[in-house]
PDB file of N, CA and C in Angstrom:
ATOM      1  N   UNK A   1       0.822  -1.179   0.000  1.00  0.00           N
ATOM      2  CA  UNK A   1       0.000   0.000   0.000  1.00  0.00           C
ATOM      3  C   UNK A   1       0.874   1.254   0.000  1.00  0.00           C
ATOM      4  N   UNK A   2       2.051   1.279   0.839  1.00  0.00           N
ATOM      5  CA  UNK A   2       3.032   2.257   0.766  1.00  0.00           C
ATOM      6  C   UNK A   2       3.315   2.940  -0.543  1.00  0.00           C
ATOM      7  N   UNK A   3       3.691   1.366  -1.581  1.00  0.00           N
ATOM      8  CA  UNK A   3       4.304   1.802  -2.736  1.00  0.00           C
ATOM      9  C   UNK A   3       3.445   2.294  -3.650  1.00  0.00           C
ATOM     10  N   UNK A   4       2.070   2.518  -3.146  1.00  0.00           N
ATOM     11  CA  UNK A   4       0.851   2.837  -4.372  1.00  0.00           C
ATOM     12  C   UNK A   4       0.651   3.885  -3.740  1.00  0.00           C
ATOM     13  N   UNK A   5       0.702   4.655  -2.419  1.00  0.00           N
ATOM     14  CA  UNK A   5       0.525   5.740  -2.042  1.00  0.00           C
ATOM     15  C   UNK A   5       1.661   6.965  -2.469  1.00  0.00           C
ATOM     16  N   UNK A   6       3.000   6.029  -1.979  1.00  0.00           N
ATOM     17  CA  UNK A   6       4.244   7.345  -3.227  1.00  0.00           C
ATOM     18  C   UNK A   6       3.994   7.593  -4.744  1.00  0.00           C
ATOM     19  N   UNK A   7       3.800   6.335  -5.296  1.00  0.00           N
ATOM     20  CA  UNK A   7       2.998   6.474  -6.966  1.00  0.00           C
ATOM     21  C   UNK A   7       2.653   7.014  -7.179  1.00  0.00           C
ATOM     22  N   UNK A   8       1.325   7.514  -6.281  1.00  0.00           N
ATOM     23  CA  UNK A   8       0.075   8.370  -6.342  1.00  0.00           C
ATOM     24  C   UNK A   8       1.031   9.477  -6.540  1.00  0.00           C
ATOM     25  N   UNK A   9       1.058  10.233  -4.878  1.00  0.00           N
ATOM     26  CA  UNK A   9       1.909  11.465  -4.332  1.00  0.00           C
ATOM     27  C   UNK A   9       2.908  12.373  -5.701  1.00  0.00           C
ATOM     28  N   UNK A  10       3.975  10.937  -6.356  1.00  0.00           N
ATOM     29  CA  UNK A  10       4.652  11.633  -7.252  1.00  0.00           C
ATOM     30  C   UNK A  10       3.925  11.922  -8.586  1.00  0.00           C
ATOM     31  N   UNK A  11       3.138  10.855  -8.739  1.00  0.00           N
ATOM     32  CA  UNK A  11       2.356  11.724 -10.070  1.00  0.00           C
ATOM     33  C   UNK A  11       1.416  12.822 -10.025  1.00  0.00           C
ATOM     34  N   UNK A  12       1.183  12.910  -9.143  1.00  0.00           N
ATOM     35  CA  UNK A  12       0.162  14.493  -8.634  1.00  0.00           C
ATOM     36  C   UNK A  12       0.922  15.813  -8.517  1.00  0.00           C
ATOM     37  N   UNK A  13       2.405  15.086  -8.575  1.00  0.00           N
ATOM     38  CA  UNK A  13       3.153  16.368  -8.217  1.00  0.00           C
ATOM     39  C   UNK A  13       3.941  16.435  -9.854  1.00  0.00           C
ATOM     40  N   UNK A  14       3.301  15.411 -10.732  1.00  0.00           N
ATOM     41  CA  UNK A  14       3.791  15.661 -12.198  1.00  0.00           C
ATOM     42  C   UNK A  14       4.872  15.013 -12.209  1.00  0.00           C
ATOM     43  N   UNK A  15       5.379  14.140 -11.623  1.00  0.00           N
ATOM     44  CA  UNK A  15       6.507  13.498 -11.958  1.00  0.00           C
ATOM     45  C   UNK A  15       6.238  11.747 -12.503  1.00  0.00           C
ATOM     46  N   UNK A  16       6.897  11.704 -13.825  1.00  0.00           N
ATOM     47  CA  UNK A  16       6.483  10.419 -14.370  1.00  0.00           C
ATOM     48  C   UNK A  16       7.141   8.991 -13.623  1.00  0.00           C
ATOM     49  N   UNK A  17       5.874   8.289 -13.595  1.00  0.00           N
ATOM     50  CA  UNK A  17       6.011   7.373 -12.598  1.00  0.00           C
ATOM     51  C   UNK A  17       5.997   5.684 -12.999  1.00  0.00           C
ATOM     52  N   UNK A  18       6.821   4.784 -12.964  1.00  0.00           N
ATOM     53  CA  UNK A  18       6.735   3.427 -12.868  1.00  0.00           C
ATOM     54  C   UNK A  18       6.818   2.292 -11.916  1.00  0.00           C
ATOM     55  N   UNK A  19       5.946   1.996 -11.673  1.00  0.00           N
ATOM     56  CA  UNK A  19       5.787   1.226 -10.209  1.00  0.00           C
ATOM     57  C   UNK A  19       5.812  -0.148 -10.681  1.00  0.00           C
ATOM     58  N   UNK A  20       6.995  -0.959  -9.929  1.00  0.00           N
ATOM     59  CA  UNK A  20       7.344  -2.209 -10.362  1.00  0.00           C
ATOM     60  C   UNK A  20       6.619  -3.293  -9.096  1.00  0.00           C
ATOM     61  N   UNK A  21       6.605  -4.291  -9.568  1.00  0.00           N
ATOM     62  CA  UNK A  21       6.023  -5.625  -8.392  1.00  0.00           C
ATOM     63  C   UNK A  21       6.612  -6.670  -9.056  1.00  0.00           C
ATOM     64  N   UNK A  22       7.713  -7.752  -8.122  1.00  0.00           N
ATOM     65  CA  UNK A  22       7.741  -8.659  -8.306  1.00  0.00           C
ATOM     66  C   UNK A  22       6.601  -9.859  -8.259  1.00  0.00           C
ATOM     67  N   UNK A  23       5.243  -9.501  -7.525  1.00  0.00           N
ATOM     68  CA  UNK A  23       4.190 -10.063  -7.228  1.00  0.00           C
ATOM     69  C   UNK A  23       3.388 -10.583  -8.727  1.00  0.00           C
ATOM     70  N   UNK A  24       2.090 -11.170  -8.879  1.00  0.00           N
ATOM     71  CA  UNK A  24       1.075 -11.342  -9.429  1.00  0.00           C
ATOM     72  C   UNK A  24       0.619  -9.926 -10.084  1.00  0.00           C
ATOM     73  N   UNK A  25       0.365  -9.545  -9.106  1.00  0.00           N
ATOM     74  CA  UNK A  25      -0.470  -8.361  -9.216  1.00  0.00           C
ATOM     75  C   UNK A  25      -0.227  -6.954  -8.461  1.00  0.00           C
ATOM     76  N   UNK A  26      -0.505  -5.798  -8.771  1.00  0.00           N
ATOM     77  CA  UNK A  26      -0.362  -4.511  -7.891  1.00  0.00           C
ATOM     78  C   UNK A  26      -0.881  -4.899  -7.062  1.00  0.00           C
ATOM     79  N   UNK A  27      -0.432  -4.523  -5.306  1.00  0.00           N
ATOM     80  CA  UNK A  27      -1.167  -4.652  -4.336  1.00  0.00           C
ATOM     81  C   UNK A  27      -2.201  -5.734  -3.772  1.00  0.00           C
ATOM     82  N   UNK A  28      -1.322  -7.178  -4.480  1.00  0.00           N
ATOM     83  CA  UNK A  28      -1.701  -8.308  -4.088  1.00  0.00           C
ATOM     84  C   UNK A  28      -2.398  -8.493  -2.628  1.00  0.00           C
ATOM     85  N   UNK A  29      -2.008  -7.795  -1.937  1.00  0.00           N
ATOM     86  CA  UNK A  29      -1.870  -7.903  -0.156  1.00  0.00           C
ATOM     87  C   UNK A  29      -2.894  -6.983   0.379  1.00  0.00           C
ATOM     88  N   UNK A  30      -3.396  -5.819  -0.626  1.00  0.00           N
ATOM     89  CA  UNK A  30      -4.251  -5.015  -0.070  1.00  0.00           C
ATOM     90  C   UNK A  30      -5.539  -5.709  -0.222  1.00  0.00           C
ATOM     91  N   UNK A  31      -6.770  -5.340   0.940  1.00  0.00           N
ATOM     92  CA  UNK A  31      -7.906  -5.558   0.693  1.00  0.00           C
ATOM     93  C   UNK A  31      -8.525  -5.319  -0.751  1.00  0.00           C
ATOM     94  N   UNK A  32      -9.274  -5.926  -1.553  1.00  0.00           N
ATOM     95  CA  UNK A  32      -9.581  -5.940  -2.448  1.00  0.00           C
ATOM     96  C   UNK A  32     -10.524  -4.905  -2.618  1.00  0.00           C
ATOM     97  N   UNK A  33     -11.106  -3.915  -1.785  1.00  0.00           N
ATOM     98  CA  UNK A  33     -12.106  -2.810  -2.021  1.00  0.00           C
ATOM     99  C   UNK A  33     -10.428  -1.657  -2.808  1.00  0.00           C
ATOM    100  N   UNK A  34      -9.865  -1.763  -1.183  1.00  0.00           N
ATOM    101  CA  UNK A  34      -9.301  -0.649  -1.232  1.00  0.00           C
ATOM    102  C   UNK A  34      -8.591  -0.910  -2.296  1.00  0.00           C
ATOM    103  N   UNK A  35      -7.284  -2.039  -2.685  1.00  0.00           N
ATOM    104  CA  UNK A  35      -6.550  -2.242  -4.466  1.00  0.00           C
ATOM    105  C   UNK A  35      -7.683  -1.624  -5.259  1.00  0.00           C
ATOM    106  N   UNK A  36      -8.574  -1.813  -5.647  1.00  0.00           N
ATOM    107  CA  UNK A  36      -9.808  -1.362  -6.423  1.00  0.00           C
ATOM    108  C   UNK A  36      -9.566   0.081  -6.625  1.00  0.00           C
ATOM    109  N   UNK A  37      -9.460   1.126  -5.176  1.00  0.00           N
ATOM    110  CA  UNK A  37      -9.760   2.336  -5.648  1.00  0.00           C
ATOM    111  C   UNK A  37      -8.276   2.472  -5.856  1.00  0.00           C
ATOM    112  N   UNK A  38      -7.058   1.796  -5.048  1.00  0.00           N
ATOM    113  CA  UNK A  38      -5.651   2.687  -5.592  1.00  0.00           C
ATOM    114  C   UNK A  38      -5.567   2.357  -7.111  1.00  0.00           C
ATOM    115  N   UNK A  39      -5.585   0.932  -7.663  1.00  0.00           N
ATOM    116  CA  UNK A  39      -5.661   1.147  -9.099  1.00  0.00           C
ATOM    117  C   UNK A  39      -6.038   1.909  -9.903  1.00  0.00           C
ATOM    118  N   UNK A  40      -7.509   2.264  -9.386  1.00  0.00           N
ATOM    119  CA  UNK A  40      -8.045   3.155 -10.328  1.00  0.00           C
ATOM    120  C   UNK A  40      -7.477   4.527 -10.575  1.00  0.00           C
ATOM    121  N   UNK A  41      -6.553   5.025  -9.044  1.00  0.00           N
ATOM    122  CA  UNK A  41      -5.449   6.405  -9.283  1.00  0.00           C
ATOM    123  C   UNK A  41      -4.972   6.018  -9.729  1.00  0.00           C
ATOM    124  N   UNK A  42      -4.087   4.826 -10.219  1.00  0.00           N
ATOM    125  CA  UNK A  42      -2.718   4.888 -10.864  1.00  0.00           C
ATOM    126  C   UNK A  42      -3.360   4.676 -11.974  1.00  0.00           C
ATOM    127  N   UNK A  43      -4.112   4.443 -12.677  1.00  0.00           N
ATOM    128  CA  UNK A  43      -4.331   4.151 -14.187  1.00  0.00           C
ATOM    129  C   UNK A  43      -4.876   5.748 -14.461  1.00  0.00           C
ATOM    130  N   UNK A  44      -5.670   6.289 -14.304  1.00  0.00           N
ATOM    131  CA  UNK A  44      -6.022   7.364 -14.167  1.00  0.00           C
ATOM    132  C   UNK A  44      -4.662   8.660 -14.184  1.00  0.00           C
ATOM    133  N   UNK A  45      -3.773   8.179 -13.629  1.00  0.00           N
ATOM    134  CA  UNK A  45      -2.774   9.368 -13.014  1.00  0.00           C
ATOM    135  C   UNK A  45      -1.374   9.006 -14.385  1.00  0.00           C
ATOM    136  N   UNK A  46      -2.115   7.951 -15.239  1.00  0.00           N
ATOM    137  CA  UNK A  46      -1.351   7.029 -16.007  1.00  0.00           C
ATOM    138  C   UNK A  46       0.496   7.010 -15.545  1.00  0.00           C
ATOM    139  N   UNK A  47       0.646   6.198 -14.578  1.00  0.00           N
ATOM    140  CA  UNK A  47       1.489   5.237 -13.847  1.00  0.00           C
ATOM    141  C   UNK A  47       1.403   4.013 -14.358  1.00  0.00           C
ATOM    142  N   UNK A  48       2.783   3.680 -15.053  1.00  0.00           N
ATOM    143  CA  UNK A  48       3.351   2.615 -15.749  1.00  0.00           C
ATOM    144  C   UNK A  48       3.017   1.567 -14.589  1.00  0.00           C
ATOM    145  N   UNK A  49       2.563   0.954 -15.323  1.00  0.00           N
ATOM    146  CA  UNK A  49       2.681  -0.657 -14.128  1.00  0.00           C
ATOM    147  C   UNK A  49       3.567  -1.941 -14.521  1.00  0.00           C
ATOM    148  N   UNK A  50       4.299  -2.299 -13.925  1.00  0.00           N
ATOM    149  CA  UNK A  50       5.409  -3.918 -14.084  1.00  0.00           C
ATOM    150  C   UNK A  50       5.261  -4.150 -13.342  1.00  0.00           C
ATOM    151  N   UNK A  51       4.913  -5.399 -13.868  1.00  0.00           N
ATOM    152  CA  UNK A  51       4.899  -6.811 -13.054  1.00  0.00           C
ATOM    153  C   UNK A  51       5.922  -7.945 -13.414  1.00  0.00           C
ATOM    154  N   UNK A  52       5.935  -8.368 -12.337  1.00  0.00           N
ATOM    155  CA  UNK A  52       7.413  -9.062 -12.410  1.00  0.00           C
ATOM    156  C   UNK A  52       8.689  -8.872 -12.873  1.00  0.00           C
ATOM    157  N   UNK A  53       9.019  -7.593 -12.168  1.00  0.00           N
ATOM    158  CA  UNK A  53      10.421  -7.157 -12.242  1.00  0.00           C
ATOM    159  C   UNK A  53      10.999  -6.794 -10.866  1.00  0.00           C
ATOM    160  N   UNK A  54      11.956  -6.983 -10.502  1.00  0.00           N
ATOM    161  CA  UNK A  54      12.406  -6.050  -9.803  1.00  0.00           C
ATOM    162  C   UNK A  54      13.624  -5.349 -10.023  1.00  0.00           C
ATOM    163  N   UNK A  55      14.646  -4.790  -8.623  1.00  0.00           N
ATOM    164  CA  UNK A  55      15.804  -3.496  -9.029  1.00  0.00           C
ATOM    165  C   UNK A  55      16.792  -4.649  -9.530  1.00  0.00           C
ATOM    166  N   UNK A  56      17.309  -4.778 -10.212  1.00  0.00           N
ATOM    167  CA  UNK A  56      18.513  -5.432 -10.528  1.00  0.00           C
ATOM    168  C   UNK A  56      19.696  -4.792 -10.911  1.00  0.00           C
ATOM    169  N   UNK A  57      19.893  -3.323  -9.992  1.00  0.00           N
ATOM    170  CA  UNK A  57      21.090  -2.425  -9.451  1.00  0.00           C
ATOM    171  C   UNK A  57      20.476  -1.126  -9.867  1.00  0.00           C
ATOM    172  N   UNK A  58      21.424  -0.555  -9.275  1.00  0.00           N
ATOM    173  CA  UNK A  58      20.972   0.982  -8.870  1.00  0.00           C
ATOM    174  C   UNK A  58      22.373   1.548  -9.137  1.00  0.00           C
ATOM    175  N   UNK A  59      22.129   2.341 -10.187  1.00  0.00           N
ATOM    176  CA  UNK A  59      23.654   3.076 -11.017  1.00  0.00           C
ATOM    177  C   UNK A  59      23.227   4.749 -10.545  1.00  0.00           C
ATOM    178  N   UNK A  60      24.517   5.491 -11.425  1.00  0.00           N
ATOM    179  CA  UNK A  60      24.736   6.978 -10.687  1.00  0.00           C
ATOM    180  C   UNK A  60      23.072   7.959 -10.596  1.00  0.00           C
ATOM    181  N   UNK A  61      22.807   7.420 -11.828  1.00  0.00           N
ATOM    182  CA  UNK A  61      21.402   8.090 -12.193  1.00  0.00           C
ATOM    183  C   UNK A  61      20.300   7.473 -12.466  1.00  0.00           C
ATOM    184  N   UNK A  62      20.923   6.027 -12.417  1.00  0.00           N
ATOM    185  CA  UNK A  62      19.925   5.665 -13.064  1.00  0.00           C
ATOM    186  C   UNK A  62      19.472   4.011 -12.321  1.00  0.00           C
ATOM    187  N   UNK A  63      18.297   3.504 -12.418  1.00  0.00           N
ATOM    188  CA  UNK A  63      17.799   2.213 -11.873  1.00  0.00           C
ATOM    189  C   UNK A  63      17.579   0.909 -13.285  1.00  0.00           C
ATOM    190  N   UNK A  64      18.456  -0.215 -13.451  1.00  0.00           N
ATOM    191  CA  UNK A  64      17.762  -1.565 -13.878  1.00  0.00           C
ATOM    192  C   UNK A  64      17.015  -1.818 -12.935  1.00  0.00           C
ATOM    193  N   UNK A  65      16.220  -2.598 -14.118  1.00  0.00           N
ATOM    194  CA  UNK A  65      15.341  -3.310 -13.806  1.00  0.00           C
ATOM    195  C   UNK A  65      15.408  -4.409 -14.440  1.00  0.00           C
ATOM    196  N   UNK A  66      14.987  -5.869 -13.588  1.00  0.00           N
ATOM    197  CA  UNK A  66      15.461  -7.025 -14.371  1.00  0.00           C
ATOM    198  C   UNK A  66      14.134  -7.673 -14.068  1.00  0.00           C
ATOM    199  N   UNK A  67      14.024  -8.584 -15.047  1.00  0.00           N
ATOM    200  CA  UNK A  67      12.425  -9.338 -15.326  1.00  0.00           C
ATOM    201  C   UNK A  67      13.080 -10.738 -14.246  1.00  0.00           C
ATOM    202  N   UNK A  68      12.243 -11.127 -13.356  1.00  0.00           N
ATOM    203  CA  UNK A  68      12.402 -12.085 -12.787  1.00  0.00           C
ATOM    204  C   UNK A  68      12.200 -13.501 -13.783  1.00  0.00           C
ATOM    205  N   UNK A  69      11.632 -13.460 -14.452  1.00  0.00           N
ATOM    206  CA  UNK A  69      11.674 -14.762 -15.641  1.00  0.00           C
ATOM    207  C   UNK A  69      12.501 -15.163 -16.257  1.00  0.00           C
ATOM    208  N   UNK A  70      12.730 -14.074 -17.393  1.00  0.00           N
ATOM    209  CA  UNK A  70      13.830 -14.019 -18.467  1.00  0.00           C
ATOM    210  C   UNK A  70      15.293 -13.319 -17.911  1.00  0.00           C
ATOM    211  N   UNK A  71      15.294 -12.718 -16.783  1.00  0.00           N
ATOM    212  CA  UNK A  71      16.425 -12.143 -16.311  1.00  0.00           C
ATOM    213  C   UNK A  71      17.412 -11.229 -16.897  1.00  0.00           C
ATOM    214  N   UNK A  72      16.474 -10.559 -17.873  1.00  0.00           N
ATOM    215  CA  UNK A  72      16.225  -9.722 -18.914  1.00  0.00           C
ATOM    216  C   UNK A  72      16.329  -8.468 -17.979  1.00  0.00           C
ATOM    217  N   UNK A  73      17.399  -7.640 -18.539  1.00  0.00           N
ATOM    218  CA  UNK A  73      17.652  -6.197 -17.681  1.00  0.00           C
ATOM    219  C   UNK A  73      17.012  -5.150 -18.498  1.00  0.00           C
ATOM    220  N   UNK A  74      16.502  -3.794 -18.366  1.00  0.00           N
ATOM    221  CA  UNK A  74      16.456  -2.659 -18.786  1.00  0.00           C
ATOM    222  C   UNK A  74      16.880  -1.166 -17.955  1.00  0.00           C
ATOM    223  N   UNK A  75      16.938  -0.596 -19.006  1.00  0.00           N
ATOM    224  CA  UNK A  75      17.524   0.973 -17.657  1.00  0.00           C
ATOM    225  C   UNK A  75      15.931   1.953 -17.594  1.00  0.00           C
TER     226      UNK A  75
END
């Protein structure tokens, strides 16, 4: 819920946003009312969504991201 509440926060403040989950799904863990309404900000606030990635290092400026499957990196 944390990570869907900064999502929110930075795209309201105009800053483009991609919110990663190694999980199934965004906010697997949240009650299913409440996932319901944070989704609907982040699609709305259009916040990139990945699934199944996580950090796979953290450089001067910049963050990979690596696909937990294919182990497939991007910057």
């Amino acid at each position: 819920m944390t990570s869907m509440e900064a999502a929110i926060y930075l795209a309201e403040k105009d800053h483009q946003v991609t919110l990663l989950s190694s999980r199934l799904h965004i906010g697997e863990t949240v009650h299913q009312y409440l996932r319901n309404e944070y989704l609907k900000k982040l699609y709305n606030l259009n916040i990139k969504l990945l699934l199944h990635y996580d950090i796979g290092a953290i450089k001067e400026n910049h963050v990979i991201i690596r696909n937990l499957f294919t182990n497939k990196k991007n910057n």
